[in-house]
Protein backbone atom coordinates (compact mmCIF):
# COMPACT_ATOMS: atom_id res chain seq x y z
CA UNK A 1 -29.49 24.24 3.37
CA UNK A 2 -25.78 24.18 2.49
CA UNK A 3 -23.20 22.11 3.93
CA UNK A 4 -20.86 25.56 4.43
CA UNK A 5 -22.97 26.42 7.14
CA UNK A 6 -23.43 23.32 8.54
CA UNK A 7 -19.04 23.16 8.52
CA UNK A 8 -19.00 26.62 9.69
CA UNK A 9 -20.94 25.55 12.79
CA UNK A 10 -18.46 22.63 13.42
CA UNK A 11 -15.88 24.28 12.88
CA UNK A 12 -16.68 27.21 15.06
CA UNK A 13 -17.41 24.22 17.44
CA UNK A 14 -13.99 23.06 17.96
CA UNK A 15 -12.52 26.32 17.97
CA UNK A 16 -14.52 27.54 20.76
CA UNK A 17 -13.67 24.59 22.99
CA UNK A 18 -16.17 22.16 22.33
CA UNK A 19 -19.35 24.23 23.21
CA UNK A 20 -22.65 24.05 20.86
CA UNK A 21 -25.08 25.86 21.31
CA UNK A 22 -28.29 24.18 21.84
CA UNK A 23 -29.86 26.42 18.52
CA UNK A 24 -26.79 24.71 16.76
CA UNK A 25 -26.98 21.00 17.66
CA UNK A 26 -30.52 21.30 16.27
CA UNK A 27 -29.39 23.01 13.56
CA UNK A 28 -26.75 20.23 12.84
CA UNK A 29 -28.86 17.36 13.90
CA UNK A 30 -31.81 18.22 10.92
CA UNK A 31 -29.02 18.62 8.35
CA UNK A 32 -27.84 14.74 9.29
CA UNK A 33 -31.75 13.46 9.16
CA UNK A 34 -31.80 15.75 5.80
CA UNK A 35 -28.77 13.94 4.43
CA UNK A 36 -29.13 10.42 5.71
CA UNK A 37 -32.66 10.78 4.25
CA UNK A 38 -31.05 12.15 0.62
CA UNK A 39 -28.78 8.80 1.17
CA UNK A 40 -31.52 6.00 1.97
CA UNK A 41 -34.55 7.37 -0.86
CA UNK A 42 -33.50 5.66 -3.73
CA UNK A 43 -33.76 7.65 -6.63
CA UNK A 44 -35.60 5.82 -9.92
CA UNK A 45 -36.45 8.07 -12.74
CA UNK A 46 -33.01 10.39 -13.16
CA UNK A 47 -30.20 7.66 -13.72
CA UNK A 48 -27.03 9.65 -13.32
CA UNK A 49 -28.39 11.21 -10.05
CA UNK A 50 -29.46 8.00 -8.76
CA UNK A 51 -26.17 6.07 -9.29
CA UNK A 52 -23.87 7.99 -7.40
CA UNK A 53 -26.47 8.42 -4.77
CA UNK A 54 -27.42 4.21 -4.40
CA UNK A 55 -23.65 3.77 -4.50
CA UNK A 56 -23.06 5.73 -1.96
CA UNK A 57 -25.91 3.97 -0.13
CA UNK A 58 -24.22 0.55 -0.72
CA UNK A 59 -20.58 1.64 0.73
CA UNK A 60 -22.76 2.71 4.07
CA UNK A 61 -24.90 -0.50 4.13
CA UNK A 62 -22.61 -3.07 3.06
CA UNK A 63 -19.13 -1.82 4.01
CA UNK A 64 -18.56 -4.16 6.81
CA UNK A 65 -14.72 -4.56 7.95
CA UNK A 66 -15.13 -8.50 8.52
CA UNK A 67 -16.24 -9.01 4.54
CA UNK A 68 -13.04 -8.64 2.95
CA UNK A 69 -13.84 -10.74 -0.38
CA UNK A 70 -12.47 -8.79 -2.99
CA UNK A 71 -12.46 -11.01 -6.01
CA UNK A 72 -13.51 -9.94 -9.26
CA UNK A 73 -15.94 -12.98 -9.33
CA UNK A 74 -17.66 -11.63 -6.25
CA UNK A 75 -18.55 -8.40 -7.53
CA UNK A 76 -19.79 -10.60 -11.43
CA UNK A 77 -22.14 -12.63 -8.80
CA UNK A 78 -23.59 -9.21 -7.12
CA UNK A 79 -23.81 -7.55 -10.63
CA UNK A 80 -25.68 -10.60 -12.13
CA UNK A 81 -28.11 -11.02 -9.26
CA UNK A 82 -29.28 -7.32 -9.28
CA UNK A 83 -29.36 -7.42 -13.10
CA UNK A 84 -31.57 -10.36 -12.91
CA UNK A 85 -33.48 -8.42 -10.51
CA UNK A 86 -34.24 -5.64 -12.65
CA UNK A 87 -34.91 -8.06 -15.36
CA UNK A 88 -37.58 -10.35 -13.11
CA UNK A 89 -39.07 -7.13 -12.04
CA UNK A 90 -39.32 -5.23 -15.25
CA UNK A 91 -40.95 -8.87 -16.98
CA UNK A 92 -43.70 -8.63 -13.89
CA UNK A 93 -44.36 -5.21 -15.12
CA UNK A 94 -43.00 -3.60 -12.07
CA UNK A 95 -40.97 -0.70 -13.85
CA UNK A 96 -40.35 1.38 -10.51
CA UNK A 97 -38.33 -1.83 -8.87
CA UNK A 98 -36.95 -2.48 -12.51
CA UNK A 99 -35.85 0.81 -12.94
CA UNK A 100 -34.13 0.74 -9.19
CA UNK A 101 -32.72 -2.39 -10.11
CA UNK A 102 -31.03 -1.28 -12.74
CA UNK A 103 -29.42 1.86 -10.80
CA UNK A 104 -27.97 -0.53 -8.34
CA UNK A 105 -26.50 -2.53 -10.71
CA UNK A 106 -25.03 0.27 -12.02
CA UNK A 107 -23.85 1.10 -8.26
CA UNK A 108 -22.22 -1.90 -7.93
CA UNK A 109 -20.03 -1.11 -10.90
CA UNK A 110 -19.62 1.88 -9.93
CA UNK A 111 -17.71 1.12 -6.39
CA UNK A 112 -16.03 -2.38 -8.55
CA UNK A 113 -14.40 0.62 -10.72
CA UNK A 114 -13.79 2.73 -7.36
CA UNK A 115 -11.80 -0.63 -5.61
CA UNK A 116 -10.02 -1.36 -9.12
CA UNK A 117 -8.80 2.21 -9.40
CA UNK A 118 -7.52 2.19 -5.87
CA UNK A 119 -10.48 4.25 -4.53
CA UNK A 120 -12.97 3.88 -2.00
CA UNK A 121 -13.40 0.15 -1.24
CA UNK A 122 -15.21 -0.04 1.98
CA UNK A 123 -17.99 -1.86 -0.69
CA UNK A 124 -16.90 -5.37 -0.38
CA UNK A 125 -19.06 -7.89 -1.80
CA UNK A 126 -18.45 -11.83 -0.54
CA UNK A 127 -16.42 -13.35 2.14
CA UNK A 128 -13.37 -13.73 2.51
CA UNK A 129 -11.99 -17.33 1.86
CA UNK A 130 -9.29 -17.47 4.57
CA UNK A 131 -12.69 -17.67 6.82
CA UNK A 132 -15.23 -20.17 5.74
CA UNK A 133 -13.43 -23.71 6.09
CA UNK A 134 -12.39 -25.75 3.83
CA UNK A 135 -11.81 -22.94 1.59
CA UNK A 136 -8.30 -20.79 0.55
């Protein structure tokens, strides 16, 4: 399934007054189980599919509104713990967790380059100073 017809529904939705037909709201309801289930498998053996796809995880999973550290050392401390993740995992022999690891390091990066470029930034690692006391 396609997202066009999926949009087409919606959008044929809202044009017609707000009525769905029951056929469509099931219609529309599989494609969001489909998609938040594409979102939440993390992909481990193809690495350019799986890093768009685990960054996009991170942005839904840790995108809170009240973390609002944005500091280039925050993102170094997330990138080194999930390296040294991949790195514990892949010395215990555990390639699959290694190999996911690495992808979400790579995610990471990923959304750091997409908050320095002035892109999507809803990924923010740490806290902000001005809250925990003592500190700013």
């Amino acid at each position: 399934m396609s997202l066009v017809p999926m949009t087409q529904i919606l959008r044929d939705h809202v044009t017609d007054g707000g009525r769905l037909t029951h056929d469509n709201g099931i219609f529309l309801l599989g494609e969001v189980e489909r998609l938040q289930g594409l979102l939440n498998r993390p992909e481990v053996d193809d690495f350019l599919k799986g890093v768009p796809l685990e960054a996009a995880h991170q942005v839904e999973r840790w995108g809170v509104q009240h973390d609002a550290g944005k500091a280039p050392l925050d993102w170094f401390w997330l990138i080194g713990y999930l390296a040294q993740k991949a790195a514990t995992a892949a010395i215990g022999g555990d390639l699959g967790k290694a190999k996911h690891h690495t992808i979400s390091t790579a995610a990471a990066l990923a959304n750091w380059h997409a908050q320095l470029t002035g892109g999507d930034n809803r990924m923010r690692p740490g806290i902000d100073p001005a809250t925990v006391e003592g500190v700013a």
